[in-house]
Protein backbone atom coordinates (compact mmCIF):
# COMPACT_ATOMS: atom_id res chain seq x y z
CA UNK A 1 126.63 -18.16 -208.33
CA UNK A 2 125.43 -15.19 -210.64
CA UNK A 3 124.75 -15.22 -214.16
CA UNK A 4 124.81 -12.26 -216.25
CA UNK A 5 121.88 -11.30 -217.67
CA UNK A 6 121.02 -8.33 -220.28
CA UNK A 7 116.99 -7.40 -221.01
CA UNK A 8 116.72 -6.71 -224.29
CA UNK A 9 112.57 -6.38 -224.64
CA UNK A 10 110.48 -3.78 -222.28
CA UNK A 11 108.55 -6.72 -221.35
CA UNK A 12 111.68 -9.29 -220.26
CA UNK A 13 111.14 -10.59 -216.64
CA UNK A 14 114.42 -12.38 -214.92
CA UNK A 15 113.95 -16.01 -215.04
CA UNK A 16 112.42 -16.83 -211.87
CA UNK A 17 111.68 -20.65 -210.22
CA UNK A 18 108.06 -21.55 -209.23
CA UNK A 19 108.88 -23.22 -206.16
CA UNK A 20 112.31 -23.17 -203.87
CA UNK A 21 113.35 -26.43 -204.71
CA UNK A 22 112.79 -26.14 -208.42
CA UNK A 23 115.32 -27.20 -210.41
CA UNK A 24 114.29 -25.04 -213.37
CA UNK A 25 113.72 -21.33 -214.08
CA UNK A 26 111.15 -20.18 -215.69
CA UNK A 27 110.78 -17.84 -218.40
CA UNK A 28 107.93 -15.91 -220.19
CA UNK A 29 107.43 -15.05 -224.08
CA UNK A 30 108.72 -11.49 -225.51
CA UNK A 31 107.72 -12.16 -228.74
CA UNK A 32 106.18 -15.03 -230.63
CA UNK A 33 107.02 -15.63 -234.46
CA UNK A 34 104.56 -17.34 -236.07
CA UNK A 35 107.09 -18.79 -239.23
CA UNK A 36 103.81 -21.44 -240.29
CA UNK A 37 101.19 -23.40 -238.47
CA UNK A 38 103.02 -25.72 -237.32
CA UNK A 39 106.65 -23.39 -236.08
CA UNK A 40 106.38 -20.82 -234.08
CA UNK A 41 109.19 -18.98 -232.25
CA UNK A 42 109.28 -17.54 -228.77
CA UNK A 43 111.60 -15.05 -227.57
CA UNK A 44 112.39 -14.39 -224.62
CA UNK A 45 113.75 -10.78 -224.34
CA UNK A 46 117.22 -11.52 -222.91
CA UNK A 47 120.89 -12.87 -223.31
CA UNK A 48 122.62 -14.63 -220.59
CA UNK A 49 126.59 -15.09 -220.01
CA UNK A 50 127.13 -18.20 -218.22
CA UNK A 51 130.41 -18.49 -216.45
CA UNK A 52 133.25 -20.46 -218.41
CA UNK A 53 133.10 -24.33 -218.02
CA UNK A 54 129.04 -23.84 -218.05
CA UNK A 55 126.64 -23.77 -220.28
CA UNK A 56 122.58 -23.05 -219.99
CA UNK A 57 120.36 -25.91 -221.03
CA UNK A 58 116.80 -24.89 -222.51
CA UNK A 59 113.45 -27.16 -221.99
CA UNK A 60 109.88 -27.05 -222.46
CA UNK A 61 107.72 -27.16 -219.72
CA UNK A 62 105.73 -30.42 -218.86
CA UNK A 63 102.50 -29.33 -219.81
CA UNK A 64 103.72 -28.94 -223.24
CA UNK A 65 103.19 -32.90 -223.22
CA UNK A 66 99.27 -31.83 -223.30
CA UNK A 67 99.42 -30.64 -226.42
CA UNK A 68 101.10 -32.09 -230.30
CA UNK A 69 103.55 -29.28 -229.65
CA UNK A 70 107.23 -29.94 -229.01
CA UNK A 71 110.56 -28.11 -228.73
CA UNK A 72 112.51 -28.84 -231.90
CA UNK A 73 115.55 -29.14 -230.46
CA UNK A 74 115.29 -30.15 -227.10
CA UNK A 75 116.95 -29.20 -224.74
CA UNK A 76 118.54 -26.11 -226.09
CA UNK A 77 122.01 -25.38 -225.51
CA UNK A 78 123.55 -22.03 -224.45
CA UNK A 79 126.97 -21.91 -224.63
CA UNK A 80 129.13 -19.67 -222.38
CA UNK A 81 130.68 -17.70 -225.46
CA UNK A 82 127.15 -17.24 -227.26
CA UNK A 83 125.46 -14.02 -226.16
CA UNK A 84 122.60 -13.57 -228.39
CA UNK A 85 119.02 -13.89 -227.70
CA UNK A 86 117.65 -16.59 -226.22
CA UNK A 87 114.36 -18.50 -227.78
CA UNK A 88 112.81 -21.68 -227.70
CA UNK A 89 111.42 -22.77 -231.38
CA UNK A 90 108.41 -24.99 -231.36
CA UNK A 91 107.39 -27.24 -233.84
CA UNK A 92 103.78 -29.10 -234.13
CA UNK A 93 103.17 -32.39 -234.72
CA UNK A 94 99.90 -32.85 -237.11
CA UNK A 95 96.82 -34.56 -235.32
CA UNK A 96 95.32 -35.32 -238.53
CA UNK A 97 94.56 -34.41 -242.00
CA UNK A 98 91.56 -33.04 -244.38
CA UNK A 99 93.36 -34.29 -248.14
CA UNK A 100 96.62 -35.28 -248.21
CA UNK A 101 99.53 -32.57 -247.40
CA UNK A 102 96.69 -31.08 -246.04
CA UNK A 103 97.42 -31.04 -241.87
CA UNK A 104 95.77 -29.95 -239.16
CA UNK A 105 97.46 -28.96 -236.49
CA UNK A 106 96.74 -27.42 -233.06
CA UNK A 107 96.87 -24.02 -231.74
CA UNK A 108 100.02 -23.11 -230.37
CA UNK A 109 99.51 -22.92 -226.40
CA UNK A 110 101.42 -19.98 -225.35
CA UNK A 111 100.69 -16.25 -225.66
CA UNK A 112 103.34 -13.43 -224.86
CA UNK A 113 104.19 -13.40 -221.10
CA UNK A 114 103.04 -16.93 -220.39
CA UNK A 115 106.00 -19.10 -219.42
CA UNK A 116 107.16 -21.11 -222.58
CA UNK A 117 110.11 -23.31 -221.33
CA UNK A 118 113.04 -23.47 -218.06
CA UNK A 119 116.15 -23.09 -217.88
CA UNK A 120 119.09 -24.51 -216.35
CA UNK A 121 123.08 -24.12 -215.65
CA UNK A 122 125.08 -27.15 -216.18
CA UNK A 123 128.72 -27.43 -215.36
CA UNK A 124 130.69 -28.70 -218.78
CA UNK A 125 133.47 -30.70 -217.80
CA UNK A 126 136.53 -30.18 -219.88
CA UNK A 127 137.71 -33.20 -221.52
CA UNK A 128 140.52 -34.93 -224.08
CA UNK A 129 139.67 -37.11 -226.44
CA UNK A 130 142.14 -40.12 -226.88
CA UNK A 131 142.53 -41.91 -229.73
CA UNK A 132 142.65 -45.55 -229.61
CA UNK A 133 143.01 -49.02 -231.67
CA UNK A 134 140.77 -51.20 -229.26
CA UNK A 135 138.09 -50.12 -226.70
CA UNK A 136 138.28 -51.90 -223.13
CA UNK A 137 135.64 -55.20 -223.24
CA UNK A 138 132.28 -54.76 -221.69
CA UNK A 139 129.36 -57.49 -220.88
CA UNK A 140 126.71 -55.59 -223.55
CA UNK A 141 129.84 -54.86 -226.01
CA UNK A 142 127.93 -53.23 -229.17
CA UNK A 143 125.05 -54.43 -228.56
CA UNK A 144 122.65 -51.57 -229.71
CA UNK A 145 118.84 -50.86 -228.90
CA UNK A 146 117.07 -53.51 -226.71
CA UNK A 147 119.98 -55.79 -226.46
CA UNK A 148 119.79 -55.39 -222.42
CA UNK A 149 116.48 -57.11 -222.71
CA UNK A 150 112.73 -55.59 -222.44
C-alpha cells in the first residue's frame, strides 16, 4: 500500500523503519517549539493522506520512558481527511521543585533530526451505532477497575 506524502521542510526525511520487521516508522524533528519548559513541539516537516477507512496513529519512541517526558496525547491520531502538518507535542512531568510552583523539569531529549516518535497505519472499521434499552448480560457486568481481581 502507498501513502501520500508531501515534504513541507528542506530538512523532511520519509518516515523510514529501523529494522524490516518493525512495526513502526520512524520520523525525525523539522522544527522544535519550545512553548515553556515543560511543552515543547516537534514538527516533522510533512503531511500524509492515508487512504479512506485508515487513519495514521502517532507514538513516542520507547526511550522516551528514560526520561519525565511524555507525549500529551498519546497516540496521536491522523485522520484520512486531515492533511496538515504532522507533530508530536511533548509535555514534561516535574522531577522536583526549588519553592512551591517552582518546578524543575528536565531537558527535553530530542534535537532537530533526531527521531522523536513512529508512526503507524491502522485500518478504521466502519461501524453503526445501535441504540438499545438493555445490553446483553456478561459474567463482570459493570464491574469497573479491579473487579476481575489483582
Amino acid at each position: 500500500m502507498k501513502i501520500k506524502i508531501k515534504k513541507l521542510h528542506e530538512l523532511t526525511q520519509l518516515p523510514k523503519r529501523a529494522t524490516e520487521l518493525a512495526g513502526g516508522w520512524d520520523v525525525i524533528a523539522t522544527e522544535i517549539i519550545e512553548e515553556s519548559d515543560d511543552f515543547v513541539i516537534c514538527k516533522l516537516g510533512f503531511s500524509l493522506q492515508p487512504p479512506p477507512n485508515y487513519k495514521i496513529t502517532l507514538v513516542p519512541r520507547s526511550s522516551l520512558t528514560k526520561t519525565n517526558w511524555i507525549l500529551q496525547n498519546s497516540p496521536g491520531l491522523g485522520d484520512a481527511d486531515y492533511l496538515g502538518e504532522y507533530q508530536f507535542r511533548f509535555r514534561c512531568l516535574p522531577k522536583g521543585a526549588y519553592n512551591f510552583g517552582d518546578f524543575i523539569y528536565d531537558d527535553f531529549p530530542y534535537e532537530i533530526g533526531d527521531r522523536v516518535g513512529q508512526i503507524y497505519l491502522e485500518e478504521v472499521i466502519p461501524i453503526e451505532f445501535e441504540e438499545v434499552n438493555e445490553l446483553s448480560p456478561t459474567e463482570r457486568s459493570v464491574g469497573g477497575f479491579g473487579s476481575t481481581g489483582k
